[in-house]
PDB file of N, CA and C in Angstrom:
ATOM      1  N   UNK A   1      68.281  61.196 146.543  1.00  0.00           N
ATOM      2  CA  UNK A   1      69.262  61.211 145.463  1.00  0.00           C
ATOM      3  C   UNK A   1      69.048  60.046 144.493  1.00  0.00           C
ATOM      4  N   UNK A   2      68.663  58.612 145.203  1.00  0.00           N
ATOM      5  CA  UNK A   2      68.533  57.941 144.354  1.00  0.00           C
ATOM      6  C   UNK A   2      66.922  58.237 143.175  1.00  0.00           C
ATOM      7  N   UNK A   3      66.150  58.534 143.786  1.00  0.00           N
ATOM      8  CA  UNK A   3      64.917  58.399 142.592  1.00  0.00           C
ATOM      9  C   UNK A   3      65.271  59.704 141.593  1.00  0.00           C
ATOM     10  N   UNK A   4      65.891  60.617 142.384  1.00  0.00           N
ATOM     11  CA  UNK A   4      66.376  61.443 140.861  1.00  0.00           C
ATOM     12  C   UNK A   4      67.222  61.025 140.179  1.00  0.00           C
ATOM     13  N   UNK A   5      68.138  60.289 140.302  1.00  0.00           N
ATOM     14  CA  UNK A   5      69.229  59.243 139.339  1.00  0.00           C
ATOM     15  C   UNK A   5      68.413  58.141 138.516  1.00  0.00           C
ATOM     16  N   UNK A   6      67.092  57.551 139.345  1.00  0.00           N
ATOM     17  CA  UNK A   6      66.257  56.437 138.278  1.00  0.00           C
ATOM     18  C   UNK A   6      65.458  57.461 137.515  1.00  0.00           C
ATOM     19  N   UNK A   7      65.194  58.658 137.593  1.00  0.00           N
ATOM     20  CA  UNK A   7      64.485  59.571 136.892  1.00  0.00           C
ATOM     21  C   UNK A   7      65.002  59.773 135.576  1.00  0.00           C
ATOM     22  N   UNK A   8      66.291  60.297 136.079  1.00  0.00           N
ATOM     23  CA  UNK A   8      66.970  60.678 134.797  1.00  0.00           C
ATOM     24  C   UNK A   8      67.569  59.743 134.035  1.00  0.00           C
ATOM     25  N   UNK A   9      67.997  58.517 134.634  1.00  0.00           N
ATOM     26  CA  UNK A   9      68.050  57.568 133.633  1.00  0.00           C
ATOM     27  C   UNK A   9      67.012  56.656 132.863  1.00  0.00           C
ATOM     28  N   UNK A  10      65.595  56.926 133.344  1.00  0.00           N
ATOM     29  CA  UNK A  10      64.338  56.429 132.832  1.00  0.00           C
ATOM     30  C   UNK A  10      64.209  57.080 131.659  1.00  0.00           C
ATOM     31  N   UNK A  11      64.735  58.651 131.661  1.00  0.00           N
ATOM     32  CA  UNK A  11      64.482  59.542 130.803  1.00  0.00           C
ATOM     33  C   UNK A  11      65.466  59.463 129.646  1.00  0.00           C
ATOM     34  N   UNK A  12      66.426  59.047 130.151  1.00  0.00           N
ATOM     35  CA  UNK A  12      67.908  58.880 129.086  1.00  0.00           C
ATOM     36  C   UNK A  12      67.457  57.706 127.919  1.00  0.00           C
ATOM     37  N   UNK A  13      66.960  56.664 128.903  1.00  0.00           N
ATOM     38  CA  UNK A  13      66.427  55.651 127.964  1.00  0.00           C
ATOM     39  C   UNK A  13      65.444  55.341 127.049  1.00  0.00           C
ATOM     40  N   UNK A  14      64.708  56.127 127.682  1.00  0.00           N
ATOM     41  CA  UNK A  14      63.211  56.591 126.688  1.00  0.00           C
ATOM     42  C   UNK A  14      63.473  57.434 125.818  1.00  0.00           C
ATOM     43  N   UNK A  15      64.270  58.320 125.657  1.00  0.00           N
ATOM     44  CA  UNK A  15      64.855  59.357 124.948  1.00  0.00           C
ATOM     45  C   UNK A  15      65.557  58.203 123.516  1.00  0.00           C
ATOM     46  N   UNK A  16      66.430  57.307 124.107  1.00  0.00           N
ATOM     47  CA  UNK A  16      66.989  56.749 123.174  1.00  0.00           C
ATOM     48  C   UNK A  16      66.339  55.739 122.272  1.00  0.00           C
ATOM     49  N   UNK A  17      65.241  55.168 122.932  1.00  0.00           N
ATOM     50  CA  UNK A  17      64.812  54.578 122.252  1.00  0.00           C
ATOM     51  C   UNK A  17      63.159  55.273 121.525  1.00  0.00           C
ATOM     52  N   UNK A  18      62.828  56.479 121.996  1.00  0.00           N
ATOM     53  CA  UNK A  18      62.406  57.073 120.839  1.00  0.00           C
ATOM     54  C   UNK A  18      63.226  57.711 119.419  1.00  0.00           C
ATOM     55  N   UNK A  19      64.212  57.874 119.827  1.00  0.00           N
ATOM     56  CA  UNK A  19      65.434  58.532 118.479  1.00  0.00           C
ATOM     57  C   UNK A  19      65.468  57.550 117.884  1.00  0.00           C
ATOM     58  N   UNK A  20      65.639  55.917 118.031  1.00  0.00           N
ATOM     59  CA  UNK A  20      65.946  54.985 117.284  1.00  0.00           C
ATOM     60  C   UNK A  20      64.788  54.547 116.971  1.00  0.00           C
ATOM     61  N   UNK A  21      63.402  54.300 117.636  1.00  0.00           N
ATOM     62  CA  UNK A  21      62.191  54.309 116.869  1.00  0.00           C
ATOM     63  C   UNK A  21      61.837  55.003 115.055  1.00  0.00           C
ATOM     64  N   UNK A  22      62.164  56.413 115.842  1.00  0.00           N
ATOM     65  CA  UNK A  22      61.790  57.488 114.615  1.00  0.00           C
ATOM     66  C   UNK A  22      63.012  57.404 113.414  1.00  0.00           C
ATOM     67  N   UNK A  23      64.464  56.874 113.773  1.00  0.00           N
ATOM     68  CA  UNK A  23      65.070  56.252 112.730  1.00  0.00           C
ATOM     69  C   UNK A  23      65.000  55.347 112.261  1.00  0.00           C
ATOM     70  N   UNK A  24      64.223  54.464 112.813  1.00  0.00           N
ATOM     71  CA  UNK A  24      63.610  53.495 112.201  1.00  0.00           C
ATOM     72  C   UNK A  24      62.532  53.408 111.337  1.00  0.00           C
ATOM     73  N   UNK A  25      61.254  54.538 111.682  1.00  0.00           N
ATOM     74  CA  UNK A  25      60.675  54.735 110.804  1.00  0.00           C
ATOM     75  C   UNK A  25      61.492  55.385 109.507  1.00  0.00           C
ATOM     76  N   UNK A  26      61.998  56.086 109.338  1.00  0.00           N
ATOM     77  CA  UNK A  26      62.788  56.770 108.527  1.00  0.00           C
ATOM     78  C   UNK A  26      63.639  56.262 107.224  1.00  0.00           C
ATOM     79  N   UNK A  27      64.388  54.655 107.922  1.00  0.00           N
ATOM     80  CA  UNK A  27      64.821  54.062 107.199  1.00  0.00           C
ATOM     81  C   UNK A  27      63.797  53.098 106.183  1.00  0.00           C
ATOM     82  N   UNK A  28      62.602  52.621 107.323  1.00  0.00           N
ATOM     83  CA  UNK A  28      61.465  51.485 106.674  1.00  0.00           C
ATOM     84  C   UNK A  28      61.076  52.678 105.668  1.00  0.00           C
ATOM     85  N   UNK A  29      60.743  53.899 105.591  1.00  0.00           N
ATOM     86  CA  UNK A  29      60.081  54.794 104.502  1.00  0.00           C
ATOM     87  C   UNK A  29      60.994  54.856 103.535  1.00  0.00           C
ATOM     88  N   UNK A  30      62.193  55.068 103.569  1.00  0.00           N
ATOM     89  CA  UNK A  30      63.178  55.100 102.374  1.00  0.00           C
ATOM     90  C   UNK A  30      63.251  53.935 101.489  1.00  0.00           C
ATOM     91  N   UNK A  31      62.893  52.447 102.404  1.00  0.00           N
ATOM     92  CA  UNK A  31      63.134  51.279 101.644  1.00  0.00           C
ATOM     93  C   UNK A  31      62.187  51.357 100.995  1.00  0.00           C
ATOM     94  N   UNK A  32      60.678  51.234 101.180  1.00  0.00           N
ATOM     95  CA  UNK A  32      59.711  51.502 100.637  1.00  0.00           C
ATOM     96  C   UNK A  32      59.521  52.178  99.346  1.00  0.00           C
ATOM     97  N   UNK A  33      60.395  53.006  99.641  1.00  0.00           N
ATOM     98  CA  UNK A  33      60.099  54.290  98.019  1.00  0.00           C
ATOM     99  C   UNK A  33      61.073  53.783  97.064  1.00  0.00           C
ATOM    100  N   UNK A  34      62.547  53.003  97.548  1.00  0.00           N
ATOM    101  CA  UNK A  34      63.376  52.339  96.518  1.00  0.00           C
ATOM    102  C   UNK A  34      62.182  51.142  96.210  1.00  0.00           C
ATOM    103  N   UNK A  35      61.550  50.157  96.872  1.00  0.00           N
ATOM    104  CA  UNK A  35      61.311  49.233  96.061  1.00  0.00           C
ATOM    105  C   UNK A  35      60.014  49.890  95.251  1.00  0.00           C
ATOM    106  N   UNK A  36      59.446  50.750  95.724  1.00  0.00           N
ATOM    107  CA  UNK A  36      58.152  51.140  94.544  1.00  0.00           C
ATOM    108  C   UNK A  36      58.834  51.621  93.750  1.00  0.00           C
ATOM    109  N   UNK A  37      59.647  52.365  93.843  1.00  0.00           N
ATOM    110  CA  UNK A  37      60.232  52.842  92.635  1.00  0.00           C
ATOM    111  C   UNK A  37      60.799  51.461  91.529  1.00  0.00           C
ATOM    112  N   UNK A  38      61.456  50.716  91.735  1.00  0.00           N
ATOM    113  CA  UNK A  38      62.035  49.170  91.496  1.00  0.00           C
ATOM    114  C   UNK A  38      60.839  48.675  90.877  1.00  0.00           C
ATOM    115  N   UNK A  39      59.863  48.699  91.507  1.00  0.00           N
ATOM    116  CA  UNK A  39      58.559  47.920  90.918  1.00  0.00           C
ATOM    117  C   UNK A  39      58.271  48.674  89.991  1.00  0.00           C
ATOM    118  N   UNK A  40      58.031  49.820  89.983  1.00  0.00           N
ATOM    119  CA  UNK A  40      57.324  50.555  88.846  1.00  0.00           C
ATOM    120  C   UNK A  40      58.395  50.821  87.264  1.00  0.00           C
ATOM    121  N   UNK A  41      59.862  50.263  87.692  1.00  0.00           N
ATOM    122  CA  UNK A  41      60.675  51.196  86.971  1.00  0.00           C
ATOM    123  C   UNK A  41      61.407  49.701  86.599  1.00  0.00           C
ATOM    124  N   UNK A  42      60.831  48.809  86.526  1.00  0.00           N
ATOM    125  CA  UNK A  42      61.374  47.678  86.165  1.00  0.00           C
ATOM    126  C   UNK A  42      61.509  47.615  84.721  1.00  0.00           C
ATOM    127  N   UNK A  43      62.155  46.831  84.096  1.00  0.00           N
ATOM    128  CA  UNK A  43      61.979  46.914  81.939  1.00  0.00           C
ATOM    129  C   UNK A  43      61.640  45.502  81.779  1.00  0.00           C
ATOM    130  N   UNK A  44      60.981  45.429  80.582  1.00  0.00           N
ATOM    131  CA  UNK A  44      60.314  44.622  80.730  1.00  0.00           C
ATOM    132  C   UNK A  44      61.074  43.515  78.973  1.00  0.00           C
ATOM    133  N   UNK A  45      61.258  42.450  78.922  1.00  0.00           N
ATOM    134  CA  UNK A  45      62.488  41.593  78.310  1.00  0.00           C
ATOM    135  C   UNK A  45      61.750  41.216  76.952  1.00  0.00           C
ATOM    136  N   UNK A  46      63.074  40.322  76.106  1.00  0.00           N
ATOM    137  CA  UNK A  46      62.422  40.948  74.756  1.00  0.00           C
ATOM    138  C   UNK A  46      61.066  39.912  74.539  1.00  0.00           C
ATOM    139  N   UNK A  47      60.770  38.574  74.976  1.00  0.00           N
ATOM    140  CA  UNK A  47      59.915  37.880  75.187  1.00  0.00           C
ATOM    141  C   UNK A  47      58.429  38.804  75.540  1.00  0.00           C
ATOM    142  N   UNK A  48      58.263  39.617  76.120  1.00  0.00           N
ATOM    143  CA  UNK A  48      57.562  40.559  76.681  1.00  0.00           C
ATOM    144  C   UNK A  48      56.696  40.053  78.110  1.00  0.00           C
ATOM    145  N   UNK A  49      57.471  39.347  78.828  1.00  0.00           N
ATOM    146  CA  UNK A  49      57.331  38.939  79.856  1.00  0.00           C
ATOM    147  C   UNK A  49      57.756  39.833  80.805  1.00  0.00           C
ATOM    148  N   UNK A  50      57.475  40.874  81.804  1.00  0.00           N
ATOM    149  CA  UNK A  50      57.856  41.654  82.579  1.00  0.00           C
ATOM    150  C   UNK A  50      58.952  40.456  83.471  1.00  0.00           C
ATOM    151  N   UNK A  51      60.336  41.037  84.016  1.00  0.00           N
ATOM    152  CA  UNK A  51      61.142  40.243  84.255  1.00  0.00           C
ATOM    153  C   UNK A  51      61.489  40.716  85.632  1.00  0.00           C
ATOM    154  N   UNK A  52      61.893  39.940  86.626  1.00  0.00           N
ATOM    155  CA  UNK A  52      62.282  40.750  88.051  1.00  0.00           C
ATOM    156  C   UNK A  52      63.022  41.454  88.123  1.00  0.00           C
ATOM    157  N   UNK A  53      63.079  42.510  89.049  1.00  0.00           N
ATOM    158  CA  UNK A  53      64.281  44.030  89.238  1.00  0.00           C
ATOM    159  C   UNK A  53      64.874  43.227  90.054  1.00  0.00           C
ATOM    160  N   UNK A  54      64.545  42.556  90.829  1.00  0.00           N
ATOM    161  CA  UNK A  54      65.675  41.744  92.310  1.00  0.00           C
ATOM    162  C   UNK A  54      66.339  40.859  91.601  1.00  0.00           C
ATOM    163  N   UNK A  55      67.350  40.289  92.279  1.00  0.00           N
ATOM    164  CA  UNK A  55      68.652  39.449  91.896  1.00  0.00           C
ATOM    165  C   UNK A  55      67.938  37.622  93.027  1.00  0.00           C
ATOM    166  N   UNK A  56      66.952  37.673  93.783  1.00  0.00           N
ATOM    167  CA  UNK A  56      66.900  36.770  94.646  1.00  0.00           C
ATOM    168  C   UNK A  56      65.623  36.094  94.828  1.00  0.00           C
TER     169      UNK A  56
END
């Protein structure tokens, strides 16, 4: 009884931390496409010095 209880909780955990892996990739790809987008879509000031999209 017990190694089928460490089974299935080996499995519970691996389970969870592949779901939060692959949301993790998910989120790092979304940030990615806001800042290329940010970079590419920046305006550029009347000096004609391209000026930063970030605040920091």
């Amino acid at each position: 009884m017990v190694p089928i209880l460490l089974v299935l909780l080996l499995a519970l955990i691996l389970f969870g931390a592949g779901f939060a892996v692959k949301a993790l990739w998910w989120i790092a790809i979304i940030v990615l496409v806001v800042w290329l987008l940010g970079f590419l879509m920046r305006s550029t000031s009347v000096g004609g010095t391209r000026s930063r999209w970030y605040r920091w």
